[in-house]
PDB file of N, CA and C in Angstrom:
ATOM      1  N   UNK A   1     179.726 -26.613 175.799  1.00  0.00           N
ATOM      2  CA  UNK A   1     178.483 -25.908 175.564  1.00  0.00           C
ATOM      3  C   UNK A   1     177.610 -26.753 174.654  1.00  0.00           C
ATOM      4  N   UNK A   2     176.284 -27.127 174.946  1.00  0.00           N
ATOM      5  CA  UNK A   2     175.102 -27.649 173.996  1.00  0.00           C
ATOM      6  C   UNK A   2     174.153 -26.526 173.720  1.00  0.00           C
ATOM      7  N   UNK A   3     173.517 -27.159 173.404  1.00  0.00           N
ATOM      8  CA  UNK A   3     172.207 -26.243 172.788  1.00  0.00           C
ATOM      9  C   UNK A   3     171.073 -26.436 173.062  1.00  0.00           C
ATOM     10  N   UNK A   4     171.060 -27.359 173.911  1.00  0.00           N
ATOM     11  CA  UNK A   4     169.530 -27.323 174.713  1.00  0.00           C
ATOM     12  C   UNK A   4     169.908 -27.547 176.308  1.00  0.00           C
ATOM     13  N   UNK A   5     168.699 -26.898 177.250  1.00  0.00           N
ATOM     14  CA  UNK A   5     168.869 -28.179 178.380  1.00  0.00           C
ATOM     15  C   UNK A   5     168.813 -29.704 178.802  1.00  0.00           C
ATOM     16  N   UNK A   6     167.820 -30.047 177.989  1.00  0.00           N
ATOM     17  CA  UNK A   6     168.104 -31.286 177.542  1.00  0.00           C
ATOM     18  C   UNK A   6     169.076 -32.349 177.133  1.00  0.00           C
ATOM     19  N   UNK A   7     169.659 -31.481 176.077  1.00  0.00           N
ATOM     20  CA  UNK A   7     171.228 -31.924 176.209  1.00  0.00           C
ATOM     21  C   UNK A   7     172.343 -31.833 177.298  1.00  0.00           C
ATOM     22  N   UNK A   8     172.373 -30.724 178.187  1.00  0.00           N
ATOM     23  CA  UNK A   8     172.825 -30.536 179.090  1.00  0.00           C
ATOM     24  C   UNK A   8     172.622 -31.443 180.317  1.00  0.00           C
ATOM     25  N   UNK A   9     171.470 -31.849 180.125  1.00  0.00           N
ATOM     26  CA  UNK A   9     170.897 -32.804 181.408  1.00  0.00           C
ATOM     27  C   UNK A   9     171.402 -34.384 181.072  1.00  0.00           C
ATOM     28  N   UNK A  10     171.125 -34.539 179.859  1.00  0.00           N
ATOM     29  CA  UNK A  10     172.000 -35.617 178.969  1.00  0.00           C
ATOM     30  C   UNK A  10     173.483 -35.937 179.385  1.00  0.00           C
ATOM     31  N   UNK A  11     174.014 -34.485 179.054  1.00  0.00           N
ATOM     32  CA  UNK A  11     175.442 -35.186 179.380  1.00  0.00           C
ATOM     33  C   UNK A  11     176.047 -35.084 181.005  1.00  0.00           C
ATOM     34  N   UNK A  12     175.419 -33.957 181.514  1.00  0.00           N
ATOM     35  CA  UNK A  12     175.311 -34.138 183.097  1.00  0.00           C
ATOM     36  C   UNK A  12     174.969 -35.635 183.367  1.00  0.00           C
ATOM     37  N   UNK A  13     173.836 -36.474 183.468  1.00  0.00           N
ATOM     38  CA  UNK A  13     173.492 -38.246 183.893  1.00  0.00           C
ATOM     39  C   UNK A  13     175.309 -38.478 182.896  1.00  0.00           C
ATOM     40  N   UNK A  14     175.837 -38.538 182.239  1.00  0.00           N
ATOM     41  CA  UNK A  14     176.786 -39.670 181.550  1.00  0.00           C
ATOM     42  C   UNK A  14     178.094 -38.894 182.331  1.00  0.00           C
ATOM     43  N   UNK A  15     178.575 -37.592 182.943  1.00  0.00           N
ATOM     44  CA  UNK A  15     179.708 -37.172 182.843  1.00  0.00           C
ATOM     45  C   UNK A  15     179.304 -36.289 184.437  1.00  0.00           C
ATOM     46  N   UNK A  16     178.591 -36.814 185.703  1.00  0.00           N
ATOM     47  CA  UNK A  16     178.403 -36.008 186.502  1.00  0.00           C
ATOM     48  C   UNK A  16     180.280 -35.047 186.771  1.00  0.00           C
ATOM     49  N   UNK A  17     179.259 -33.876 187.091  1.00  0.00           N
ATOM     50  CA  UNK A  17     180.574 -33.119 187.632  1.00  0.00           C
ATOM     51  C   UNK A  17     181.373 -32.625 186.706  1.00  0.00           C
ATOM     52  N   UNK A  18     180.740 -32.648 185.298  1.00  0.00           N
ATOM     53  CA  UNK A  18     181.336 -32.031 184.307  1.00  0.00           C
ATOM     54  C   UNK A  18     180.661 -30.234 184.400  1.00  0.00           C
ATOM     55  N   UNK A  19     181.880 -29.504 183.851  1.00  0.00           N
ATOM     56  CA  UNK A  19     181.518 -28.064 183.829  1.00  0.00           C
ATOM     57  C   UNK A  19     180.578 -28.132 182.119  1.00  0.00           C
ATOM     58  N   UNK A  20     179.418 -27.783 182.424  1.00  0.00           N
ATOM     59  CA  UNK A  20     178.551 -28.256 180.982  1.00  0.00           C
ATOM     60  C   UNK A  20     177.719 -27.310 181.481  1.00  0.00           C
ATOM     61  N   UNK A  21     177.497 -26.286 180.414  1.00  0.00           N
ATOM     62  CA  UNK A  21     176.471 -25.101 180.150  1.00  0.00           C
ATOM     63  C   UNK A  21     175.815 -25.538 178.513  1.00  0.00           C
ATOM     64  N   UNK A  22     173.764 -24.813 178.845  1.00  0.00           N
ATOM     65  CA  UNK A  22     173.810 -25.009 177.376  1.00  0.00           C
ATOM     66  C   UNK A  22     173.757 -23.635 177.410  1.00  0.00           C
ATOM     67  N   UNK A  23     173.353 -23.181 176.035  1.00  0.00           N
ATOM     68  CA  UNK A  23     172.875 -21.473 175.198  1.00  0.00           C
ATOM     69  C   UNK A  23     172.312 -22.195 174.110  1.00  0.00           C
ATOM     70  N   UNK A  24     170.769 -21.750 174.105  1.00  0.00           N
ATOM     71  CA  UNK A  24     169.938 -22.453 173.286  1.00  0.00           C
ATOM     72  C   UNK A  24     170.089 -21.244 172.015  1.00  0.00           C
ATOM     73  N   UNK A  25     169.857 -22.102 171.346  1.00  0.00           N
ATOM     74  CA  UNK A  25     169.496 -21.126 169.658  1.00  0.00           C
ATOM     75  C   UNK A  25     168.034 -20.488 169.750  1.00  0.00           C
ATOM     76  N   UNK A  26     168.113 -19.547 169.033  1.00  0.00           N
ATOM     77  CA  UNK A  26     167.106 -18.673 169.060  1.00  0.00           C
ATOM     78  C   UNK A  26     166.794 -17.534 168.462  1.00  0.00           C
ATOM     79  N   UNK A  27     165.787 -16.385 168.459  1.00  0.00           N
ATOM     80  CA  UNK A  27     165.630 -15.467 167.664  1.00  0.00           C
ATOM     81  C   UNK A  27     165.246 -14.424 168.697  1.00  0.00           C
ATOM     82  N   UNK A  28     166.064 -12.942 169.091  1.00  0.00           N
ATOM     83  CA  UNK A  28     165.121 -12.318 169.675  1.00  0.00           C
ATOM     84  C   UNK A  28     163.787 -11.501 169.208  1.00  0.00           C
ATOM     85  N   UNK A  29     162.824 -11.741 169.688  1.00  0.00           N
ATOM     86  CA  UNK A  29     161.477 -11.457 168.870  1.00  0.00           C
ATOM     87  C   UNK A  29     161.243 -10.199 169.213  1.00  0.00           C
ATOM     88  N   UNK A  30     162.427  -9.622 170.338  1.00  0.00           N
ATOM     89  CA  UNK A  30     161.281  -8.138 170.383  1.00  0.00           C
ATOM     90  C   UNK A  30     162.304  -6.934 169.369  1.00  0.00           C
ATOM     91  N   UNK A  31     163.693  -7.828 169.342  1.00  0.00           N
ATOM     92  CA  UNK A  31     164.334  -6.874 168.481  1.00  0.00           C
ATOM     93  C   UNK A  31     164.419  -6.912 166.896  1.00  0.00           C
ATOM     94  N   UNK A  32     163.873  -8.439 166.736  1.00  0.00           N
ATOM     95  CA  UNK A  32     163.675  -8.736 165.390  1.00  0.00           C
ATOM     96  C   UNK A  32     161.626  -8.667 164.843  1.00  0.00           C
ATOM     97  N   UNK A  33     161.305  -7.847 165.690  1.00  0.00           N
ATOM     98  CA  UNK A  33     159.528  -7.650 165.544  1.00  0.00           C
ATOM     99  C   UNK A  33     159.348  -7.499 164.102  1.00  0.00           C
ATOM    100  N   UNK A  34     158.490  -8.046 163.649  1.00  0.00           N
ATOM    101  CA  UNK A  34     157.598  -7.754 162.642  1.00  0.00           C
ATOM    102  C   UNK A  34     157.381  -6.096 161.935  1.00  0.00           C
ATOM    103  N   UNK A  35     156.905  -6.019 163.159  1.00  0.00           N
ATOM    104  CA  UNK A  35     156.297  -4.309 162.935  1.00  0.00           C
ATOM    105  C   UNK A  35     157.498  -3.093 162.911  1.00  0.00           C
ATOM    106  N   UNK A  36     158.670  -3.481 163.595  1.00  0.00           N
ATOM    107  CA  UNK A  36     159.609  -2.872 163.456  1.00  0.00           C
ATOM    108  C   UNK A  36     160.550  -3.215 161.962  1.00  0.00           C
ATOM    109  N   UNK A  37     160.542  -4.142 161.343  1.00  0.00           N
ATOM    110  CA  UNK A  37     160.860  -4.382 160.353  1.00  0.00           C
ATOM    111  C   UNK A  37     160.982  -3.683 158.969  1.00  0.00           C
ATOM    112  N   UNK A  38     161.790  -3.826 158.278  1.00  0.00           N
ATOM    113  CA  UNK A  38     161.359  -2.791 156.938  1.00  0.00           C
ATOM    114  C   UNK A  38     160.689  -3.724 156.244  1.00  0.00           C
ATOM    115  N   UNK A  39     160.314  -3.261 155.599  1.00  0.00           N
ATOM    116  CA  UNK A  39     158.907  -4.249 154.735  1.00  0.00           C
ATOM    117  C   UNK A  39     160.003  -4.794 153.595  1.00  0.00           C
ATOM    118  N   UNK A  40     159.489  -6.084 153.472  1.00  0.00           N
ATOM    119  CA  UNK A  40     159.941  -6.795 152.089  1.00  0.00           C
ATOM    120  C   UNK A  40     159.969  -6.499 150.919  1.00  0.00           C
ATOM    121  N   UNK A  41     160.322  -6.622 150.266  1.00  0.00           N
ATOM    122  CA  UNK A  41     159.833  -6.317 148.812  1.00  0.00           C
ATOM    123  C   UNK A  41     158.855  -7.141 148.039  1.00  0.00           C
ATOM    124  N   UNK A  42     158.411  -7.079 147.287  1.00  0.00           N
ATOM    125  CA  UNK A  42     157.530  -7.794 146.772  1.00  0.00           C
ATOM    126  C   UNK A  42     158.424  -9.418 145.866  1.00  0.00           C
ATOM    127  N   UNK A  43     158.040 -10.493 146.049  1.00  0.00           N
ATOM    128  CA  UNK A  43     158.678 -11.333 145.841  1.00  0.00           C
ATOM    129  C   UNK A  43     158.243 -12.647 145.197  1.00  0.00           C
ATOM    130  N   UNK A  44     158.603 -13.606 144.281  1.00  0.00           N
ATOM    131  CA  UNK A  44     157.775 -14.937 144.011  1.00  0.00           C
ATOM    132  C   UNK A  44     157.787 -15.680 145.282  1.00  0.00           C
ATOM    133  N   UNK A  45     156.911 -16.736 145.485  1.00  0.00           N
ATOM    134  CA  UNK A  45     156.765 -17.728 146.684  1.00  0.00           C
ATOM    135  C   UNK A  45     158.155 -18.315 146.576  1.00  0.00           C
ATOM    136  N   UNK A  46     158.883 -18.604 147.745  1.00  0.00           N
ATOM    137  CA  UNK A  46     159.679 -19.329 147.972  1.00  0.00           C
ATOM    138  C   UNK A  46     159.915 -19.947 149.190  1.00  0.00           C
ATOM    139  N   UNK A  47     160.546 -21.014 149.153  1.00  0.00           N
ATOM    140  CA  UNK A  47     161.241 -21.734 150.277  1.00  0.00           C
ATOM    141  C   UNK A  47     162.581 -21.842 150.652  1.00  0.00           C
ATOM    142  N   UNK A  48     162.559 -21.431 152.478  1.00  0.00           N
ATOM    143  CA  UNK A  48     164.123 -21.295 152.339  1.00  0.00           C
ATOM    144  C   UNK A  48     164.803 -22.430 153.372  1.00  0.00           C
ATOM    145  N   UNK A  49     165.612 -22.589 153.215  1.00  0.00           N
ATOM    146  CA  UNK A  49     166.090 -24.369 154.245  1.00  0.00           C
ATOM    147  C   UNK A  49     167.676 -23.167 154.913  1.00  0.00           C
ATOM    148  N   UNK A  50     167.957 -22.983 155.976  1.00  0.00           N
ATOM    149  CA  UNK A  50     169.041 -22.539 156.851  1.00  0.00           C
ATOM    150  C   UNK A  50     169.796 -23.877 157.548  1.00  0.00           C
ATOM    151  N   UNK A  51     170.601 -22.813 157.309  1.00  0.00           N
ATOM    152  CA  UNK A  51     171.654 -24.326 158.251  1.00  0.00           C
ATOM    153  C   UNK A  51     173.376 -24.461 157.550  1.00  0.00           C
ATOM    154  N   UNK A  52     174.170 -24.661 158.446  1.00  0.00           N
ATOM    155  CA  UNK A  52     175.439 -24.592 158.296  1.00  0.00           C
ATOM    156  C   UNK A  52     175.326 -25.788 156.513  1.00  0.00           C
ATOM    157  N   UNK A  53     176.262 -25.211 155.682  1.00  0.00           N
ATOM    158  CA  UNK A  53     175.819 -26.032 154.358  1.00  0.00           C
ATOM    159  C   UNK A  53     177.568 -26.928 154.565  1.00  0.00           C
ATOM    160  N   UNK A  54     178.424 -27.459 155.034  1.00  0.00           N
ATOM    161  CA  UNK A  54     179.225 -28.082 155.237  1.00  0.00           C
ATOM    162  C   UNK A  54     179.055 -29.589 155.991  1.00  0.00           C
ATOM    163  N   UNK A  55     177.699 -29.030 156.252  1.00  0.00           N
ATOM    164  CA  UNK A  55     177.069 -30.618 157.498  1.00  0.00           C
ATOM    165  C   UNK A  55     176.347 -31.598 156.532  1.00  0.00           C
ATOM    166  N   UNK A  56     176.825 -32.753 156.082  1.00  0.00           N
ATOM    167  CA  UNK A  56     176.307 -33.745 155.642  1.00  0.00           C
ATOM    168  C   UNK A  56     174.712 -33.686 155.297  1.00  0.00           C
ATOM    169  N   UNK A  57     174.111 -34.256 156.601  1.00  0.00           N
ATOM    170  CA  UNK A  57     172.567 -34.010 156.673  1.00  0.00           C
ATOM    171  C   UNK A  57     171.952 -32.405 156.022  1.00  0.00           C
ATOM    172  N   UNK A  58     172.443 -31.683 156.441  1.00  0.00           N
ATOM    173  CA  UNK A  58     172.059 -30.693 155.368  1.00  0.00           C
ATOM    174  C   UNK A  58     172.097 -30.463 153.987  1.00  0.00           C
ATOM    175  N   UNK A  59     173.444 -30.408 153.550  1.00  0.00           N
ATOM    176  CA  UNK A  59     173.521 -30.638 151.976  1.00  0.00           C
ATOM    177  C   UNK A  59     173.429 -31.487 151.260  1.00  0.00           C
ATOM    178  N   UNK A  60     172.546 -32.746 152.240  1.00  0.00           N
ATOM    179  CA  UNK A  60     171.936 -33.770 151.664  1.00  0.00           C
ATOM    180  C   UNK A  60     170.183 -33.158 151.616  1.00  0.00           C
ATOM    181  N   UNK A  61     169.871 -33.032 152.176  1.00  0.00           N
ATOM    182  CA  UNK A  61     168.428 -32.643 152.568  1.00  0.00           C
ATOM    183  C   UNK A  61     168.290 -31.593 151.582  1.00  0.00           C
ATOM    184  N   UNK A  62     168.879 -30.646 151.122  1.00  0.00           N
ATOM    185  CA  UNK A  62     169.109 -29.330 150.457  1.00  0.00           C
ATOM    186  C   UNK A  62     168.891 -30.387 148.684  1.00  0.00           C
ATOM    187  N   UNK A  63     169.714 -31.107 148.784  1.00  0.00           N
ATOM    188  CA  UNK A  63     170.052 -31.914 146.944  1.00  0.00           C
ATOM    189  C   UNK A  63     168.750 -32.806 147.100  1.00  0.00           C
ATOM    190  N   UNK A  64     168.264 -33.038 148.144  1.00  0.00           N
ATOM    191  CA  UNK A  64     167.201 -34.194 147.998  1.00  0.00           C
ATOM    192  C   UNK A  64     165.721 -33.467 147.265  1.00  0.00           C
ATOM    193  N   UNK A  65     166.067 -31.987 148.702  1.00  0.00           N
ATOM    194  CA  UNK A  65     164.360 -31.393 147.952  1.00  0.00           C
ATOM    195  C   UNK A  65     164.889 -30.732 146.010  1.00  0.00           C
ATOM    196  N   UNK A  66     165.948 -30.067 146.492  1.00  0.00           N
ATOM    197  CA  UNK A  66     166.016 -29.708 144.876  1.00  0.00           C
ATOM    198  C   UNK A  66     165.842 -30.477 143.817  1.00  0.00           C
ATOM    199  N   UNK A  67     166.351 -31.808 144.488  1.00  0.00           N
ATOM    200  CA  UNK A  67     165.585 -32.669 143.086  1.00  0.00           C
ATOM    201  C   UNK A  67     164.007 -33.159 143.018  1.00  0.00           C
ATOM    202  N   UNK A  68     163.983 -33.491 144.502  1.00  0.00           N
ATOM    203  CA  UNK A  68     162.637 -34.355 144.553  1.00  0.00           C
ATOM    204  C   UNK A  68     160.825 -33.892 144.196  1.00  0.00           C
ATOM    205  N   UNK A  69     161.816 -32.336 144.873  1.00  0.00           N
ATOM    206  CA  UNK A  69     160.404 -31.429 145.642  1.00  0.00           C
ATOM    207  C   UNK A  69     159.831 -30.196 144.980  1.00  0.00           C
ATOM    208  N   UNK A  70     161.449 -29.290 144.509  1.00  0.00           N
ATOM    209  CA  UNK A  70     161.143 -28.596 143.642  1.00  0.00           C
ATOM    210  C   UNK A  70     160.413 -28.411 142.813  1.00  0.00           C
ATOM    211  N   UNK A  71     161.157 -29.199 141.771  1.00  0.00           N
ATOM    212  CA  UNK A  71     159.855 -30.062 140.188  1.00  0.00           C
ATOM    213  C   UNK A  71     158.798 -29.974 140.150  1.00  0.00           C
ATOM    214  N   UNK A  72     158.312 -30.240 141.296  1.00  0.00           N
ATOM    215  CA  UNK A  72     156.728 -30.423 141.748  1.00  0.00           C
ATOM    216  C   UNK A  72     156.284 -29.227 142.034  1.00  0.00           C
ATOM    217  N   UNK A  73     156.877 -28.259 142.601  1.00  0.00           N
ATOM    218  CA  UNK A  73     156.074 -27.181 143.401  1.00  0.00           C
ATOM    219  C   UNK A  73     156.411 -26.358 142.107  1.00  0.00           C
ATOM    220  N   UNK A  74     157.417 -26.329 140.708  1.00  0.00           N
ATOM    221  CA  UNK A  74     157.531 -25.197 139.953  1.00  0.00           C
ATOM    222  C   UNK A  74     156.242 -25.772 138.706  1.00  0.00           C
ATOM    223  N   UNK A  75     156.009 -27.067 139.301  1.00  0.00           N
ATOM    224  CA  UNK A  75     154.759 -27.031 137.613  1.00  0.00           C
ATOM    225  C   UNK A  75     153.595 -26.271 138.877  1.00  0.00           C
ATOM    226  N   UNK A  76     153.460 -26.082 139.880  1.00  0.00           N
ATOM    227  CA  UNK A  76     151.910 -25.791 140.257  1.00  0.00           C
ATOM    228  C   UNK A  76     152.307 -23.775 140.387  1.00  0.00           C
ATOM    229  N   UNK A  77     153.796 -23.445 140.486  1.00  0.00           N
ATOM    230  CA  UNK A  77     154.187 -22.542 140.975  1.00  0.00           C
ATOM    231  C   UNK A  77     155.258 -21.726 139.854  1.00  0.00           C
ATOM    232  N   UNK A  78     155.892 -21.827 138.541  1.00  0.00           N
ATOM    233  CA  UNK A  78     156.919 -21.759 137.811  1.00  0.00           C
ATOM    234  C   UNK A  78     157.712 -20.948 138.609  1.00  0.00           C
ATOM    235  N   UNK A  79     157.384 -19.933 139.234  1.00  0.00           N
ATOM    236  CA  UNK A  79     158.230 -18.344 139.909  1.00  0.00           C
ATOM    237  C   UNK A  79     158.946 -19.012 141.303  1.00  0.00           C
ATOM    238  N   UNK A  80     158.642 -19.952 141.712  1.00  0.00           N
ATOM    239  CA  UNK A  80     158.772 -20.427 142.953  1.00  0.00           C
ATOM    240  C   UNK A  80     160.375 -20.240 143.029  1.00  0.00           C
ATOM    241  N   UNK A  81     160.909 -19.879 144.197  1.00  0.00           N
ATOM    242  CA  UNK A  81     162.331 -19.840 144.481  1.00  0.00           C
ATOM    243  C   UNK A  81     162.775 -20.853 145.392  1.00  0.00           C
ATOM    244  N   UNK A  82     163.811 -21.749 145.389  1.00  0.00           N
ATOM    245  CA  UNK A  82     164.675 -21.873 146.913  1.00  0.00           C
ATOM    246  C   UNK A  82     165.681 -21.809 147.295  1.00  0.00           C
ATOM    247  N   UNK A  83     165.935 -21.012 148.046  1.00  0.00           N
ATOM    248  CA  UNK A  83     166.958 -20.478 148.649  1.00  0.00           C
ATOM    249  C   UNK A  83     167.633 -21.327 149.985  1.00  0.00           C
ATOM    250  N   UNK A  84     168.601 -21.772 149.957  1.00  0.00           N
ATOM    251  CA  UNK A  84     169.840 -22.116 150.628  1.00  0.00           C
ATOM    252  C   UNK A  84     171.262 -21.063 151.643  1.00  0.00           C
ATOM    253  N   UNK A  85     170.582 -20.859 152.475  1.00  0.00           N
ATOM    254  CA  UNK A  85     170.945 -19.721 153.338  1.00  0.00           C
ATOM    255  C   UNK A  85     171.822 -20.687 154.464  1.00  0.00           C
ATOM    256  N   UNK A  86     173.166 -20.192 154.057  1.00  0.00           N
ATOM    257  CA  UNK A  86     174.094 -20.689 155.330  1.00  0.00           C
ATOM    258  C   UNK A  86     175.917 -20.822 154.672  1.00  0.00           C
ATOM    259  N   UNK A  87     176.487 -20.559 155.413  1.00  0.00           N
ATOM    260  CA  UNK A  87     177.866 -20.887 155.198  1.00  0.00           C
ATOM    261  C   UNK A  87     177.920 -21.885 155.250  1.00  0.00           C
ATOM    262  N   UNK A  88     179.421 -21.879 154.722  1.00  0.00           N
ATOM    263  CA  UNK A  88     179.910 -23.297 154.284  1.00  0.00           C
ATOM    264  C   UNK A  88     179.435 -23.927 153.175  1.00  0.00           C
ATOM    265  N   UNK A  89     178.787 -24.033 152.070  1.00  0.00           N
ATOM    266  CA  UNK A  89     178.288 -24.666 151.163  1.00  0.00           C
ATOM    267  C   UNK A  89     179.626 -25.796 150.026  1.00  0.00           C
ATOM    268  N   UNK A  90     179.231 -26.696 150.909  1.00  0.00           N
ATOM    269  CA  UNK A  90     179.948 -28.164 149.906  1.00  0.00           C
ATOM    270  C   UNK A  90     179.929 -27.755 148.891  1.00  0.00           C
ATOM    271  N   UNK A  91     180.305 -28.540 147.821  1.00  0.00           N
ATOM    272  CA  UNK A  91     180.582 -28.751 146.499  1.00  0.00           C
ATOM    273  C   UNK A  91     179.148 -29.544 145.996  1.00  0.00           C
ATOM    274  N   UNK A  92     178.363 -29.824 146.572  1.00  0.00           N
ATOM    275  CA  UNK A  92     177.394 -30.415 146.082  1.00  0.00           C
ATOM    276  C   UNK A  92     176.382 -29.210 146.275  1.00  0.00           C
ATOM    277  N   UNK A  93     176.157 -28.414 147.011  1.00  0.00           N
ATOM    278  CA  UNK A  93     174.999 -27.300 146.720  1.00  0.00           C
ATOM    279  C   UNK A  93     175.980 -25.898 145.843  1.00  0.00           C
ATOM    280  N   UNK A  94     176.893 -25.885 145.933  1.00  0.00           N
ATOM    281  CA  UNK A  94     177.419 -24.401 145.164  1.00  0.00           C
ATOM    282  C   UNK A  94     176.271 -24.957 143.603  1.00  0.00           C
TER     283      UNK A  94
END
């Protein structure tokens, strides 16, 4: 299983005749609507980065903005939050 067709078409040309399905990632929008939603609470600005936190590229990307990016956005912003949403979290984002 991949996650795009693209990928699927990918490994179909390298592996014809392979049993290869994708199921793309996604959000359903009519069950996750806006308007059906409970309203938020009131909150400081924040930014949130998703993604499995055990994957390299992520909990690199995650330590890069916290150091790089943050800093910057809490002198224009002090309240500013970011949040790190995902299992698995390495030893470098706990």
């Amino acid at each position: 299983f991949l996650t795009t067709a693209q990928e699927r078409a990918l490994l179909e040309s390298i592996a014809p005749g392979a049993r290869v399905r994708a199921i793309e990632n996604g959000v359903d929008f009519e069950f996750f609507h806006p308007e059906r939603s409970p309203a938020a609470p009131p909150s400081p600005p924040y930014v949130v980065f998703v993604g499995v936190m055990d994957y390299y590229p992520n909990a690199d990307a995650c330590s890069w903005f916290a150091d790089h990016v943050m800093p910057k956005l809490r002198q224009r912003a002090p309240e500013c939050e970011f949040w790190i949403v995902g299992r698995s979290p390495s030893p470098a984002i706990d």
